[in-house]
N, C-alpha and C. Protein backbone atom coordinates (compact mmCIF):
# COMPACT_ATOMS: atom_id res chain seq x y z
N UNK A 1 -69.79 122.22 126.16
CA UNK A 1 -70.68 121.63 125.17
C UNK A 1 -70.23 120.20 124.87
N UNK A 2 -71.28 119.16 124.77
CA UNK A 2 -71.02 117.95 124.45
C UNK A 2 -70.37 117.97 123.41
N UNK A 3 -69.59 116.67 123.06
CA UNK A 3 -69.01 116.65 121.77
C UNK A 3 -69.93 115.60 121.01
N UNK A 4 -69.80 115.76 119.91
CA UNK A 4 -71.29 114.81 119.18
C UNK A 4 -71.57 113.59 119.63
N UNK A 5 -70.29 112.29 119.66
CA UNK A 5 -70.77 111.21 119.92
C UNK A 5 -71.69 111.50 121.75
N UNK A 6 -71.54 112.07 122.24
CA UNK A 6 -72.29 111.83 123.49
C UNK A 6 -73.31 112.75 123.30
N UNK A 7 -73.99 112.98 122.23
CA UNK A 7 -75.87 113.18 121.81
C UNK A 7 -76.54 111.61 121.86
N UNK A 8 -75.68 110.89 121.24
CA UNK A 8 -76.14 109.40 121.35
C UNK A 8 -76.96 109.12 122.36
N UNK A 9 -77.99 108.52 122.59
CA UNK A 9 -78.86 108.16 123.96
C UNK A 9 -77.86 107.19 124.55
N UNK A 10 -77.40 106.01 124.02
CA UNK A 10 -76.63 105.00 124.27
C UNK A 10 -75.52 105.54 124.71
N UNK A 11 -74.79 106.37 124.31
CA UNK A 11 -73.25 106.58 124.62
C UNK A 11 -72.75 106.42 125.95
N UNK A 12 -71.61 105.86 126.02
CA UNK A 12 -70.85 105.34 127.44
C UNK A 12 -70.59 106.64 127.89
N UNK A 13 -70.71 106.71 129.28
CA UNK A 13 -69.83 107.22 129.82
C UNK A 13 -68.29 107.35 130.09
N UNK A 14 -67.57 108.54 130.33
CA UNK A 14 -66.50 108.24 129.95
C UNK A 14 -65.40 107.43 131.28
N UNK A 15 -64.89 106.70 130.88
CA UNK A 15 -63.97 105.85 131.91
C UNK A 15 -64.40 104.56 131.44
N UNK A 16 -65.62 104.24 130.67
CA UNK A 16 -66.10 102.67 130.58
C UNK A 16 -65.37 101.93 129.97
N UNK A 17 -64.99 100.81 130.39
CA UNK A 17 -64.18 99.71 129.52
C UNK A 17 -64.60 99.56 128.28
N UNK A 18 -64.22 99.14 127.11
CA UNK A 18 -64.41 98.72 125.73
C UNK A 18 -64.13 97.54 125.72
N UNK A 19 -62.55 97.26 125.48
CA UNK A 19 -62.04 96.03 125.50
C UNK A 19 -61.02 95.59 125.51
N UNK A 20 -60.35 94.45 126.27
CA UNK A 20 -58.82 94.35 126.44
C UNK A 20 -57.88 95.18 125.68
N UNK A 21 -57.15 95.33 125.67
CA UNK A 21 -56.24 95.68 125.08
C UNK A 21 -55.44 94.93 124.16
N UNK A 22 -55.31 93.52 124.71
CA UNK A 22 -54.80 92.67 123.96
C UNK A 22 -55.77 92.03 122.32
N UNK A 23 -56.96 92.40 122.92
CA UNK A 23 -58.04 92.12 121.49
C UNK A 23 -57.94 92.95 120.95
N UNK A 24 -56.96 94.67 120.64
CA UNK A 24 -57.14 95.16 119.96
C UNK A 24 -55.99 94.73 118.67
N UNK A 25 -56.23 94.92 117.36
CA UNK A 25 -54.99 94.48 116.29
C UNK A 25 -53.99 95.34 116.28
N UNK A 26 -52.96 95.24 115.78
CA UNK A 26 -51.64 95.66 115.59
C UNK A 26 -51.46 96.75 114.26
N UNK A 27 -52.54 96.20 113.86
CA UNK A 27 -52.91 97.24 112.61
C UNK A 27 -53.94 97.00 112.08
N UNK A 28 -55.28 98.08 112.40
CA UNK A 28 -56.40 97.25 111.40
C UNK A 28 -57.32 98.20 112.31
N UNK A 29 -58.91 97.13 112.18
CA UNK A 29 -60.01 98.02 112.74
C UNK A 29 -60.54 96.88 113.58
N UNK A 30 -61.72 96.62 114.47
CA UNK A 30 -62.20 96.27 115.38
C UNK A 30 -63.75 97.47 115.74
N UNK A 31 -64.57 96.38 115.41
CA UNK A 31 -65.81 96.82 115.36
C UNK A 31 -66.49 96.17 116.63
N UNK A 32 -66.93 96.91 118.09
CA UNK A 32 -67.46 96.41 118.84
C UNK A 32 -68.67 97.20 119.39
N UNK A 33 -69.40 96.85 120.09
CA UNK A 33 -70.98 97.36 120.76
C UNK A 33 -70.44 97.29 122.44
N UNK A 34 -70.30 98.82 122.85
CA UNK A 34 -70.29 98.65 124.10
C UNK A 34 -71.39 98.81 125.09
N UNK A 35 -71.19 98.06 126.03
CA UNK A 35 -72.90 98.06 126.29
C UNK A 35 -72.88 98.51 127.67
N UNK A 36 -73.70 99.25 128.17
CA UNK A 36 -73.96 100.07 129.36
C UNK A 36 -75.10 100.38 129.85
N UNK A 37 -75.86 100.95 130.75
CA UNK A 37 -77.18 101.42 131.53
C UNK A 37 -78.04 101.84 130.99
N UNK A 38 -77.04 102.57 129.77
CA UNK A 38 -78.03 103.80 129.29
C UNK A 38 -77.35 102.72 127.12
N UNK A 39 -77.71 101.39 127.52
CA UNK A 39 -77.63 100.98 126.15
C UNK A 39 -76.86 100.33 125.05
N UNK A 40 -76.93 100.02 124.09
CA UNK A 40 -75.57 99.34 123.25
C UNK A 40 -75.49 100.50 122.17
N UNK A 41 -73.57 100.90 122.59
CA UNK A 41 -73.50 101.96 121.21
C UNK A 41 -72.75 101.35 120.67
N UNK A 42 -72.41 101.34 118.99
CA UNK A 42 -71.63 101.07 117.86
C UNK A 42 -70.45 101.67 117.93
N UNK A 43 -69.20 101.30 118.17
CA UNK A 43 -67.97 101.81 118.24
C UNK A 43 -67.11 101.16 117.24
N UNK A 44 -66.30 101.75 116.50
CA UNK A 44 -65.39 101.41 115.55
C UNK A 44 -64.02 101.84 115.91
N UNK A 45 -63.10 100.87 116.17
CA UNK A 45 -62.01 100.83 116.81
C UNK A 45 -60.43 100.46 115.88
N UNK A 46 -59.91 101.90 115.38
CA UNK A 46 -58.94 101.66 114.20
C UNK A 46 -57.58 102.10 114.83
N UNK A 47 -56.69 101.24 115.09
CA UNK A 47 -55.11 101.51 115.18
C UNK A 47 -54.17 101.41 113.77
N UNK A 48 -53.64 102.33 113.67
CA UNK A 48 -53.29 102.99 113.03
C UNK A 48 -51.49 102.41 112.35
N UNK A 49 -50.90 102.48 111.16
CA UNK A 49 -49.12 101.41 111.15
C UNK A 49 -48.42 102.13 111.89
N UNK A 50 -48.83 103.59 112.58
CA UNK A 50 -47.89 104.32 113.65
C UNK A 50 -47.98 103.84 114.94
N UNK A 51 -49.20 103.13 115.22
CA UNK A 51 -49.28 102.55 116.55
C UNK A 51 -50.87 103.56 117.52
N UNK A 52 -50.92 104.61 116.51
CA UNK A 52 -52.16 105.69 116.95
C UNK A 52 -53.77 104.81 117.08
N UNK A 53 -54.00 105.05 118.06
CA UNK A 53 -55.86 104.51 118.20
C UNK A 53 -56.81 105.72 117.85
N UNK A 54 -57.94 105.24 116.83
CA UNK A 54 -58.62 106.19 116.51
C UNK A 54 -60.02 105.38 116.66
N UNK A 55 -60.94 106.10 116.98
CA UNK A 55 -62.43 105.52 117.33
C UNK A 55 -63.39 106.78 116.67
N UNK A 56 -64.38 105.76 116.22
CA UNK A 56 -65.79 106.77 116.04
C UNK A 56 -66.78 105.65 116.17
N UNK A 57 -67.82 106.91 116.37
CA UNK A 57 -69.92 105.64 116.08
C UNK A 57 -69.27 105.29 115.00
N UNK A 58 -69.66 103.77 114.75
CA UNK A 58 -69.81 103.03 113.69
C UNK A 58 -70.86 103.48 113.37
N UNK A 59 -71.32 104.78 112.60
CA UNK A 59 -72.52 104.71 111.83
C UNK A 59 -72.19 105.85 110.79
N UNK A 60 -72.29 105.38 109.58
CA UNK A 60 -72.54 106.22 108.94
C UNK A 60 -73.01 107.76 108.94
N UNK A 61 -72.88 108.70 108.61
CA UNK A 61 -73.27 109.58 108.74
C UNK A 61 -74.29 109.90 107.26
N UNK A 62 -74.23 109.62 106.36
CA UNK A 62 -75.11 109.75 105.52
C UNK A 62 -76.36 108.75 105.51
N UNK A 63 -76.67 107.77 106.04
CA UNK A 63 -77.59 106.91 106.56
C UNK A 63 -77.79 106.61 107.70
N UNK A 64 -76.93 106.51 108.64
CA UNK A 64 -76.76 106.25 109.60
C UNK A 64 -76.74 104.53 110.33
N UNK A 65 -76.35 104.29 109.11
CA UNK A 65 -75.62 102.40 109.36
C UNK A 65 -74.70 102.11 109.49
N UNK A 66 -74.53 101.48 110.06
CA UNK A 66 -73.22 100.71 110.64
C UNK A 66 -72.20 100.63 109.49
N UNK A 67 -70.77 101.25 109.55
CA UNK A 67 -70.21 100.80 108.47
C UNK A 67 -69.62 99.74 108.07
N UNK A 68 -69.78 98.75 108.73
CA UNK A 68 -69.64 97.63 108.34
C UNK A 68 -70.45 96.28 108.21
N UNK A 69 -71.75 97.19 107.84
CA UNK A 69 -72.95 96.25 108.20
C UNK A 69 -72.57 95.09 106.60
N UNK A 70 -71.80 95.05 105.78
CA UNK A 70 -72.24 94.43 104.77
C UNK A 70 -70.36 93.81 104.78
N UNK A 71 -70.14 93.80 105.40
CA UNK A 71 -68.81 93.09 105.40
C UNK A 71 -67.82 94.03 106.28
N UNK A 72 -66.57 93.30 106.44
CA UNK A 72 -65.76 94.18 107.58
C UNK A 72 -64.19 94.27 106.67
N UNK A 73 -64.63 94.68 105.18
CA UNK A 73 -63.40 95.14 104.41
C UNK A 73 -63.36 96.82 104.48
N UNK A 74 -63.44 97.49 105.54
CA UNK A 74 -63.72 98.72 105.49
C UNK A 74 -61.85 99.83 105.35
N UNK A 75 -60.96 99.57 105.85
CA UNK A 75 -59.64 100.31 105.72
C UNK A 75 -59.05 99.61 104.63
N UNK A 76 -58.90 101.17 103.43
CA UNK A 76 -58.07 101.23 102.52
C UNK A 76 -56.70 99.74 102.99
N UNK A 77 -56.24 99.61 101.38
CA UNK A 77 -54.50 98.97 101.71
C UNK A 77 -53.52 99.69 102.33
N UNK A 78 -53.92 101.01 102.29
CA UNK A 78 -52.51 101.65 103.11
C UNK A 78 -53.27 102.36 104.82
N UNK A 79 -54.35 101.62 104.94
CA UNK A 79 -54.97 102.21 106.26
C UNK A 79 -55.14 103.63 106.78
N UNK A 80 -55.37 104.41 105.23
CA UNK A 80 -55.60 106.03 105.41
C UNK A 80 -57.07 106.43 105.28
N UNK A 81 -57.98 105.28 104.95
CA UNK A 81 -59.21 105.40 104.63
C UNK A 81 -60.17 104.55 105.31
N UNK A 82 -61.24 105.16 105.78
CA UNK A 82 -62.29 103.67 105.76
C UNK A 82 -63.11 104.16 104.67
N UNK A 83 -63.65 102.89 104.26
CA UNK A 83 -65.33 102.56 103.00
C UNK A 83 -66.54 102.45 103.64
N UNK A 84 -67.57 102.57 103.76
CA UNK A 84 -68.67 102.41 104.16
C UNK A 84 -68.89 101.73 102.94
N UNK A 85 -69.97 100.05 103.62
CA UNK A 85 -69.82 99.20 103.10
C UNK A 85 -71.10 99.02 101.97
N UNK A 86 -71.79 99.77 102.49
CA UNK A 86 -73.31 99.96 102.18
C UNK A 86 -73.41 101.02 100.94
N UNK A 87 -72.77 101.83 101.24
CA UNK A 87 -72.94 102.93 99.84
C UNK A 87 -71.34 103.61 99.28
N UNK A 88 -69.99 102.91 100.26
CA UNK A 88 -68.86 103.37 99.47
C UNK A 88 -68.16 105.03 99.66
N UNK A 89 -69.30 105.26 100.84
CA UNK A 89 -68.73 106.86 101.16
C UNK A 89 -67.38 106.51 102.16
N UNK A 90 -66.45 107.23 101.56
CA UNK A 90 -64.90 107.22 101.85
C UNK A 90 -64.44 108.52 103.38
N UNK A 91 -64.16 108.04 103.93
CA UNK A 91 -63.66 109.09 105.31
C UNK A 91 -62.04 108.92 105.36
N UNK A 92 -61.64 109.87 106.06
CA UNK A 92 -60.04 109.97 106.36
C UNK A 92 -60.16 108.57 107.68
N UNK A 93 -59.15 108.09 107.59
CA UNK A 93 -59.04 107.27 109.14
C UNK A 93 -58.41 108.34 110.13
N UNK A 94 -57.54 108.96 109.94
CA UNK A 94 -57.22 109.91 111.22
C UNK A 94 -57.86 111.31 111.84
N UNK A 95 -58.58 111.41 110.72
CA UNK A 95 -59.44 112.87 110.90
C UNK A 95 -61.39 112.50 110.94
N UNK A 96 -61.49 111.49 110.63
CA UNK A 96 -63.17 111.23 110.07
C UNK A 96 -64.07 111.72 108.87
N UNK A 97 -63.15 112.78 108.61
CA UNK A 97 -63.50 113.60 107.54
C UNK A 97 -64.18 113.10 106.40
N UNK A 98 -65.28 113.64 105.35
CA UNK A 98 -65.41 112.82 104.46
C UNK A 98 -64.61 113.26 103.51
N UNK A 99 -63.90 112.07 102.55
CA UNK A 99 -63.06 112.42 101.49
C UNK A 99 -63.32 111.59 100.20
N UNK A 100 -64.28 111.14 99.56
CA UNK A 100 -64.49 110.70 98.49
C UNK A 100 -66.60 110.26 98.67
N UNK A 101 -67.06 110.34 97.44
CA UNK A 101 -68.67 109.33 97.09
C UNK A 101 -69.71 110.33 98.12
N UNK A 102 -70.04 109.45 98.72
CA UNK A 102 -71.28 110.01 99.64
C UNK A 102 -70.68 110.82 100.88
N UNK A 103 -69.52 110.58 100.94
CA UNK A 103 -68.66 111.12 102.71
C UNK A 103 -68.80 112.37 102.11
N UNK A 104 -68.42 112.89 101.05
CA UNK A 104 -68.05 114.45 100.91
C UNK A 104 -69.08 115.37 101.50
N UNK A 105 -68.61 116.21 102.33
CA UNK A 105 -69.35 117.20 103.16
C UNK A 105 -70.10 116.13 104.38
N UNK A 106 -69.37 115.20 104.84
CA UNK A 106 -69.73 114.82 105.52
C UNK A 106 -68.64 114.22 106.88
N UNK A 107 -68.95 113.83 108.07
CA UNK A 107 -67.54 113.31 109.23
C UNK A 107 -68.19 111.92 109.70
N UNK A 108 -67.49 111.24 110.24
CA UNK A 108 -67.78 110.30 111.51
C UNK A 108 -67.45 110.99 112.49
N UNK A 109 -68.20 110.19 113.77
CA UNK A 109 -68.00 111.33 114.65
C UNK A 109 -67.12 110.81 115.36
N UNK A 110 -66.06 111.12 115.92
CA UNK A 110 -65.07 110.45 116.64
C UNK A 110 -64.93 111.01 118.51
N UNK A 111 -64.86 109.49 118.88
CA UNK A 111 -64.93 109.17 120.48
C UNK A 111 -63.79 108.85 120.76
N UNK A 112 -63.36 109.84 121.85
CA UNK A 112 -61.83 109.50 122.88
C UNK A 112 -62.38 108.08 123.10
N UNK A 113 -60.83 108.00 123.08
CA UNK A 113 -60.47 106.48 124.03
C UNK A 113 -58.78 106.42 124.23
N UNK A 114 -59.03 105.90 125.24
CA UNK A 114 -57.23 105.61 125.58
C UNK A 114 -57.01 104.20 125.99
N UNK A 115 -55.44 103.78 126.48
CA UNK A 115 -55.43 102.50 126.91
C UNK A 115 -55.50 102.84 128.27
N UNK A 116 -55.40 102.18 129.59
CA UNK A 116 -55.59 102.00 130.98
C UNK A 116 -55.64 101.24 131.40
N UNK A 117 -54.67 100.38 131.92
CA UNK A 117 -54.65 99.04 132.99
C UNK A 117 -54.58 98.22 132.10
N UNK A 118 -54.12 98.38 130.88
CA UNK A 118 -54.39 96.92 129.82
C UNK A 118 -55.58 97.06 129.36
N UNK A 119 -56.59 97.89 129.33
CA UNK A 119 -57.85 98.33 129.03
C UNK A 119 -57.80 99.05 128.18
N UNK A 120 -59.08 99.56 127.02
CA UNK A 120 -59.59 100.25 125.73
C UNK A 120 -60.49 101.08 126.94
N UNK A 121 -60.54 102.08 127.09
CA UNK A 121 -61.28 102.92 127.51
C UNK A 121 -62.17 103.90 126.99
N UNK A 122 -63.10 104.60 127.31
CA UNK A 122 -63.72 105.69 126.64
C UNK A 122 -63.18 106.99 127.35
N UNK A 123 -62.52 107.85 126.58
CA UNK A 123 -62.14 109.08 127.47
C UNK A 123 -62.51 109.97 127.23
N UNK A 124 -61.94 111.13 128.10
CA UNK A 124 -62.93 112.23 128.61
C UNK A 124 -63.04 113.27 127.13
C-alpha cells in the first residue's frame, strides 16, 4: 500500500533528486518544489540539532496550504515544532504529528528522503 505522500498526483518518484546537499542548512528547514513528469510537489525539508533529515508535503493538512505560504518562520526556537503560518496549527518536527491549535487530530504527511552522491533524494 502506498504511503500517503505518493496519493499526490505530483509526487516524485522515488530516487529523484531534490537538492544538493550542500543547500541543505545545518539546522533549520528548506522549503522546495520538486518538479517532475508527473508535476511540481511541495516538499518541506527540516534537519534536525542531531543532524536527522525529516521531510513532509508542505501542505497543511487542515487546509491544505503550504505551510509557509505567509512567511518562512515556521520551526519552534528549540526546532521540536513547526507553525503553520496561515492558521498556527502546531506539528511535532520528528513525528508530523499534530500537537497544539488546528494540528490536533491531525499529521503532515511525511516523505523518505536520504542523502546520495552529495544529493537530497526521495526514498523508497
Amino acid at each position: 500500500m502506498p504511503q500517503s505522500w505518493q496519493q499526490y498526483r505530483s509526487a516524485p518518484s522515488p530516487g529523484t533528486r531534490v537538492v544538493e546537499a550542500d543547500a541543505l542548512p545545518e539546522q533549520g528547514h528548506l522549503s522546495v518544489t520538486v518538479e517532475s513528469d508527473r508535476g511540481r510537489f511541495p516538499l518541506l525539508v527540516i534537519r534536525l540539532g542531531d543532524g536527522a533529515l525529516k521531510a513532509y508535503v508542505n501542505a497543511c493538512p487542515h487546509q491544505f496550504l503550504p505551510l509557509d505560504q505567509r512567511g518562512d518562520r515556521l520551526l519552534s526556537e528549540d526546532g521540536e515544532q513547526l507553525r503553520c503560518t496561515n492558521h498556527d496549527a502546531a506539528f511535532a518536527t520528528r513525528s508530523g504529528e499534530g500537537v497544539g491549535g488546528l494540528g490536533l487530530g491531525c499529521a503532515l504527511d511525511p516523505v523518505p528522503v536520504r542523502l546520495t552522491d552529495g544529493w537530497l533524494v526521495i526514498g523508497d
